[in-house]
Protein backbone atom coordinates (compact mmCIF):
# COMPACT_ATOMS: atom_id res chain seq x y z
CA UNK A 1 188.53 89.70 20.48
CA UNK A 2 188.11 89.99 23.87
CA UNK A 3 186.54 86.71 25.72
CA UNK A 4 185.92 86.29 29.81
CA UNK A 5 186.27 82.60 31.59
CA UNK A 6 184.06 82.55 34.38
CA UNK A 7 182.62 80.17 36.97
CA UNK A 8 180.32 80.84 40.17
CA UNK A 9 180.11 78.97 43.23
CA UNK A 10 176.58 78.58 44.77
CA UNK A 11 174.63 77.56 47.86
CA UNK A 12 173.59 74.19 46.42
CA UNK A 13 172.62 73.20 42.77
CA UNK A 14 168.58 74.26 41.73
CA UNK A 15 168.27 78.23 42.19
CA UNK A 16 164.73 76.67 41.52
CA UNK A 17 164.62 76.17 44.64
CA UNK A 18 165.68 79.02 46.38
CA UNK A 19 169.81 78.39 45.72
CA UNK A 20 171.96 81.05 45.16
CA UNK A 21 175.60 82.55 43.96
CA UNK A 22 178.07 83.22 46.80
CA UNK A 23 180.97 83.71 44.22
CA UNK A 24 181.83 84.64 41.03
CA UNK A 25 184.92 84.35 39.03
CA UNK A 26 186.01 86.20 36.06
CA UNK A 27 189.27 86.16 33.78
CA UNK A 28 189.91 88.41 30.62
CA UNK A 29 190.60 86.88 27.64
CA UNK A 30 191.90 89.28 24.80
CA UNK A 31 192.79 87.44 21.36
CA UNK A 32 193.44 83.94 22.72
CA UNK A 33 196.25 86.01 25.49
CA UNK A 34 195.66 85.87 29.05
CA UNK A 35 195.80 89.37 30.01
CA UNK A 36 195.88 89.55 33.83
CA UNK A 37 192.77 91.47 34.40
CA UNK A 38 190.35 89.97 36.87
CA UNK A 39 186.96 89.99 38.74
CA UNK A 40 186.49 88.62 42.06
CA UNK A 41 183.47 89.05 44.03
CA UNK A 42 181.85 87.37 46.82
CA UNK A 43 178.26 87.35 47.23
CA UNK A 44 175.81 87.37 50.30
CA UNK A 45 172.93 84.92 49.73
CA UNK A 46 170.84 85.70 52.00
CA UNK A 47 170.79 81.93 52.84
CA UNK A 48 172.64 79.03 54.45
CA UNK A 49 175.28 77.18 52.45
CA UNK A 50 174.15 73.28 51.73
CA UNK A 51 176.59 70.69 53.49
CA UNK A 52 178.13 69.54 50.10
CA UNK A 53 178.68 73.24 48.87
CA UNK A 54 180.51 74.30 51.78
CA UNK A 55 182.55 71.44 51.63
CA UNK A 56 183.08 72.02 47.58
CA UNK A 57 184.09 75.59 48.16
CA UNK A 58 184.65 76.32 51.35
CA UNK A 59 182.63 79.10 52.10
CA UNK A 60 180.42 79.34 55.29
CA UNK A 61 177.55 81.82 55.44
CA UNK A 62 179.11 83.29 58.70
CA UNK A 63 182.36 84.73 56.09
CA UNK A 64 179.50 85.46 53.51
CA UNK A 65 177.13 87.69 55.62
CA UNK A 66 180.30 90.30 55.92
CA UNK A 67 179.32 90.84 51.47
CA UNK A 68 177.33 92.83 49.00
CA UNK A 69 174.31 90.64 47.89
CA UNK A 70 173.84 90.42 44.20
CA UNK A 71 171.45 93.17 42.94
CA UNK A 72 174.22 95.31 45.06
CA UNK A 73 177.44 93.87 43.04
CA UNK A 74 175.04 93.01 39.57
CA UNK A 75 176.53 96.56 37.91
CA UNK A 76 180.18 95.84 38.52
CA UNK A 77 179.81 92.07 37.24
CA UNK A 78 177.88 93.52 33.88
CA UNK A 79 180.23 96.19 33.17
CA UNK A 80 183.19 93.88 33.73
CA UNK A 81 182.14 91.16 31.18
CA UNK A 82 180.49 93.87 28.91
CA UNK A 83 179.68 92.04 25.86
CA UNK A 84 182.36 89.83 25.53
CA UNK A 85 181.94 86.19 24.45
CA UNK A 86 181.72 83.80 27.94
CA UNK A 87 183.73 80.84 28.14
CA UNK A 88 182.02 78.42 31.09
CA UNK A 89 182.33 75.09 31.92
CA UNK A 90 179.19 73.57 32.26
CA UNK A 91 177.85 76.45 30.97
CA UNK A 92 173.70 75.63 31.45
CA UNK A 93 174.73 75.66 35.17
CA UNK A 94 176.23 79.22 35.97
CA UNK A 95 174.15 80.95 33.12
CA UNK A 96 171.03 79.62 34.62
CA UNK A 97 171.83 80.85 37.87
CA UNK A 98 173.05 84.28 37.19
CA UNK A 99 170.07 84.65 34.93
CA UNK A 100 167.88 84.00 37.91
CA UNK A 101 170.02 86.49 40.15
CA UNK A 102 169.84 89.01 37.24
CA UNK A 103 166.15 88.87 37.14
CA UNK A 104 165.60 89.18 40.67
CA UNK A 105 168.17 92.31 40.67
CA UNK A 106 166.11 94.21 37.95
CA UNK A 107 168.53 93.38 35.38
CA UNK A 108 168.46 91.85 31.95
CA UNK A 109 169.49 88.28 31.33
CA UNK A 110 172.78 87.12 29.93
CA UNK A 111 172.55 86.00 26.17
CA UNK A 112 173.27 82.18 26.30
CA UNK A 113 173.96 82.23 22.36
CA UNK A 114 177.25 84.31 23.37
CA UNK A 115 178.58 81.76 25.41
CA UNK A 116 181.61 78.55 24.99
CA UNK A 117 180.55 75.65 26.57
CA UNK A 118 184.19 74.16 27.56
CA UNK A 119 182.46 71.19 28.45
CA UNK A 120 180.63 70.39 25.46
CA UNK A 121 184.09 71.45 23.33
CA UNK A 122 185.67 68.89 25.36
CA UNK A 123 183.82 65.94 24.52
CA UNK A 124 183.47 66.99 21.46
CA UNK A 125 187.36 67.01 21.10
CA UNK A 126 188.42 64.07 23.15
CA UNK A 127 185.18 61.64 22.75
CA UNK A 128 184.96 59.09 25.70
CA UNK A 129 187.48 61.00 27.76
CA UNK A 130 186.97 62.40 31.26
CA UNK A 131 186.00 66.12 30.87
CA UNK A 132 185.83 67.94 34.21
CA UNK A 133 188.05 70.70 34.68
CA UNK A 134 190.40 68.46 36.42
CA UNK A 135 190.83 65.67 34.04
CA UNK A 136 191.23 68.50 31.48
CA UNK A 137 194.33 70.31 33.61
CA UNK A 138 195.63 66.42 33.65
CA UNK A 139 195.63 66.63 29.50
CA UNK A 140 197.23 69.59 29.23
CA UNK A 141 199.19 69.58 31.93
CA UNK A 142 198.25 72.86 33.63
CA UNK A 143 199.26 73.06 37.19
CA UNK A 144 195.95 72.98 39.30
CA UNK A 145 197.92 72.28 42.59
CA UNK A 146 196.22 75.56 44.15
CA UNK A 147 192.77 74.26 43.92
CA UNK A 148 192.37 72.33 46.82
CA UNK A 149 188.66 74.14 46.89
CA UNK A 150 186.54 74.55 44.57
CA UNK A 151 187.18 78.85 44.32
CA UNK A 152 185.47 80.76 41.59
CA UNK A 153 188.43 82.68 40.54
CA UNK A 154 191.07 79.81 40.60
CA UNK A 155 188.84 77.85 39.00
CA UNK A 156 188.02 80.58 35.94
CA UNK A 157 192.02 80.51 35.60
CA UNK A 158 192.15 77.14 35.27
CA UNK A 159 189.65 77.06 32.40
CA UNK A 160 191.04 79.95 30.91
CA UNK A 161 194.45 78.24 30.15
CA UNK A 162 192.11 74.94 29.40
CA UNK A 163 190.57 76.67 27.09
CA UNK A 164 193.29 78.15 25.56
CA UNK A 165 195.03 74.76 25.16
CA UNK A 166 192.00 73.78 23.60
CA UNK A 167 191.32 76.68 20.94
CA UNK A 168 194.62 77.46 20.27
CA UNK A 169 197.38 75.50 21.10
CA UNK A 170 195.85 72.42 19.83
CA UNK A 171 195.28 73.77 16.19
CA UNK A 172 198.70 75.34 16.11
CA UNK A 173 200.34 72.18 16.99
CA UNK A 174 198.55 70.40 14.21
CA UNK A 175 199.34 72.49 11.74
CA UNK A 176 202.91 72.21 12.62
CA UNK A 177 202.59 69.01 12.73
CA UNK A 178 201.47 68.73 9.50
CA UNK A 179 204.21 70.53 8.09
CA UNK A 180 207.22 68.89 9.59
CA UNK A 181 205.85 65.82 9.53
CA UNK A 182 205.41 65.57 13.25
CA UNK A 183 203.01 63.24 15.61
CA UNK A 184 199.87 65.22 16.78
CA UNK A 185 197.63 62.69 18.35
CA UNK A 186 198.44 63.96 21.69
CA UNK A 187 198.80 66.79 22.80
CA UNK A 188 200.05 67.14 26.49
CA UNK A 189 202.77 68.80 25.61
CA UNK A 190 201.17 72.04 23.53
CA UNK A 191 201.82 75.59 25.08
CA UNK A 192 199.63 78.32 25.47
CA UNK A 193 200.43 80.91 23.30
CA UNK A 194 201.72 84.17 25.36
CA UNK A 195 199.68 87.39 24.36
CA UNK A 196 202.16 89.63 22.72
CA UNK A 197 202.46 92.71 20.66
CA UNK A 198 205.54 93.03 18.29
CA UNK A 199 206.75 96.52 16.35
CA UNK A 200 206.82 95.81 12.42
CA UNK A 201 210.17 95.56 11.41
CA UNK A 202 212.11 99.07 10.42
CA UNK A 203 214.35 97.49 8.26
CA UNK A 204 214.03 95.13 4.55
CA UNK A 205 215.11 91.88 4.68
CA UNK A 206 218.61 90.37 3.60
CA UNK A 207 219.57 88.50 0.70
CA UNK A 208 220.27 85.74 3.15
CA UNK A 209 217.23 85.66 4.97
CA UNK A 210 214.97 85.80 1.96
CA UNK A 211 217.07 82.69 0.51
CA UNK A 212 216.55 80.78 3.55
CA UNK A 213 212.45 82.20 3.09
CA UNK A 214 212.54 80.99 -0.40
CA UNK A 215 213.93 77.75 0.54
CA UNK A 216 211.58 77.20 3.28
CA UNK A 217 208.41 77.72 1.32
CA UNK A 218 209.75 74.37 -1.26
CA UNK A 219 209.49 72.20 1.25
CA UNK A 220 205.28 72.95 2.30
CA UNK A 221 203.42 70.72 0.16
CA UNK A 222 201.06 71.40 -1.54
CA UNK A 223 200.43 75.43 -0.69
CA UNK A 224 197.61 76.84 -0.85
CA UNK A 225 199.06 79.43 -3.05
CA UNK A 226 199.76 77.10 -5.87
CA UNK A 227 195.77 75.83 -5.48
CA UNK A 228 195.18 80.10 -5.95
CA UNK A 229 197.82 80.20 -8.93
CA UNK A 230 195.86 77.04 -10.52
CA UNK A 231 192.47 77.76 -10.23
CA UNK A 232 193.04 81.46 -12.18
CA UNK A 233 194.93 80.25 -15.20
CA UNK A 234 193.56 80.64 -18.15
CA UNK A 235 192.20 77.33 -20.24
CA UNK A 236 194.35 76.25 -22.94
């Protein structure tokens, strides 16, 4: 499954009134792995930068003027995400703004019911917590030491590994948990899991190693195999 974080910077927050992107962000996801592949664009808005953006981001209108506006970059941005799933935090926000910019360019609009709203899984998962992106790195301890801006790309890594934390990590510490009889209420120290490919094995497995298989599989409680076996026997 192949999933994209992304995030946008802007030129203030209402593209009602006449705000636009200056940046996008965009980082493959391919079943819950990280996969190196980016997208990085800036964008010429055609317009100055509000006080509090540039100050957010740190872009000036003088380093944007140098870019492609959006109905010139709008292809490479669509065939990048294709129709992968979008994970955004905040997600109303940037979706509402590069719907605008798609309209304008011709193109059509992004479908919102494709979309992970990191925000909303947040409070969802952690009720009364913080949930920005920052309190978020701060749970799961991901290194955000780089973003001393607010940058489009650093910031769509950042939820990327957030989000991975999140969907994945999370579950697969609970179910560990579970079985060794192990803490999960928090979950700071969870690790992402690495996106890796491994060759089937070429070879049967020992007498020793299906012992130790054997032995392992007494001590899970109640498996769901033995709910299987129960539920097909016959009545007496």
């Amino acid at each position: 499954m192949r999933e994209i974080s992304l995030d946008t910077e802007t030129t203030g927050l209402s593209f009602a009134n006449g705000d636009r992107i200056v940046e996008i962000g965009c980082v493959e996801i391919v079943d819950k792995g990280i996969t190196g592949r980016n997208l990085h664009l800036y964008v010429n808005p055609g317009r100055e930068l509000s006080e509090q953006a540039t100050e957010i981001s740190g872009l000036t209108y003088d380093f944007l003027q140098s870019h492609k506006k959006f109905n010139e970059i709008a292809d490479e941005f669509l065939d990048f995400i294709g129709d992968s799933r979008l994970v955004i935090h905040n997600a109303p926000f940037d979706i509402g703004f590069l719907n605008f910019e798609l309209q304008l360019a011709g193109k059509y609009p992004l479908n919102s019911d494709n979309v992970v709203d990191t925000l909303v899984m947040a409070k969802e998962k952690f009720p009364g917590s913080p949930a920005t992106l920052d309190a978020l790195c701060r749970r799961f301890s991901v290194d955000s030491s780089a973003r001393s801006k607010h940058g489009a790309l650093i910031d769509a890594e950042l939820l990327a590994k957030v989000y991975l934390h999140m969907s994945v990590a999370v579950v697969q510490k609970s179910i560990l948990g579970e079985m060794s009889g192990i803490s999960t209420t928090e979950p700071k120290d969870t690790a992402i899991l690495e996106h890796q490919v491994y060759e089937p094995r070429k070879f049967v497995p020992s007498k020793e190693e299906l012992t130790a298989h054997a032995n392992f599989l007494q001590k899970i409680k109640n498996p769901i195999w033995n709910l299987i076996d129960c539920c097909h026997e016959k009545p007496l």
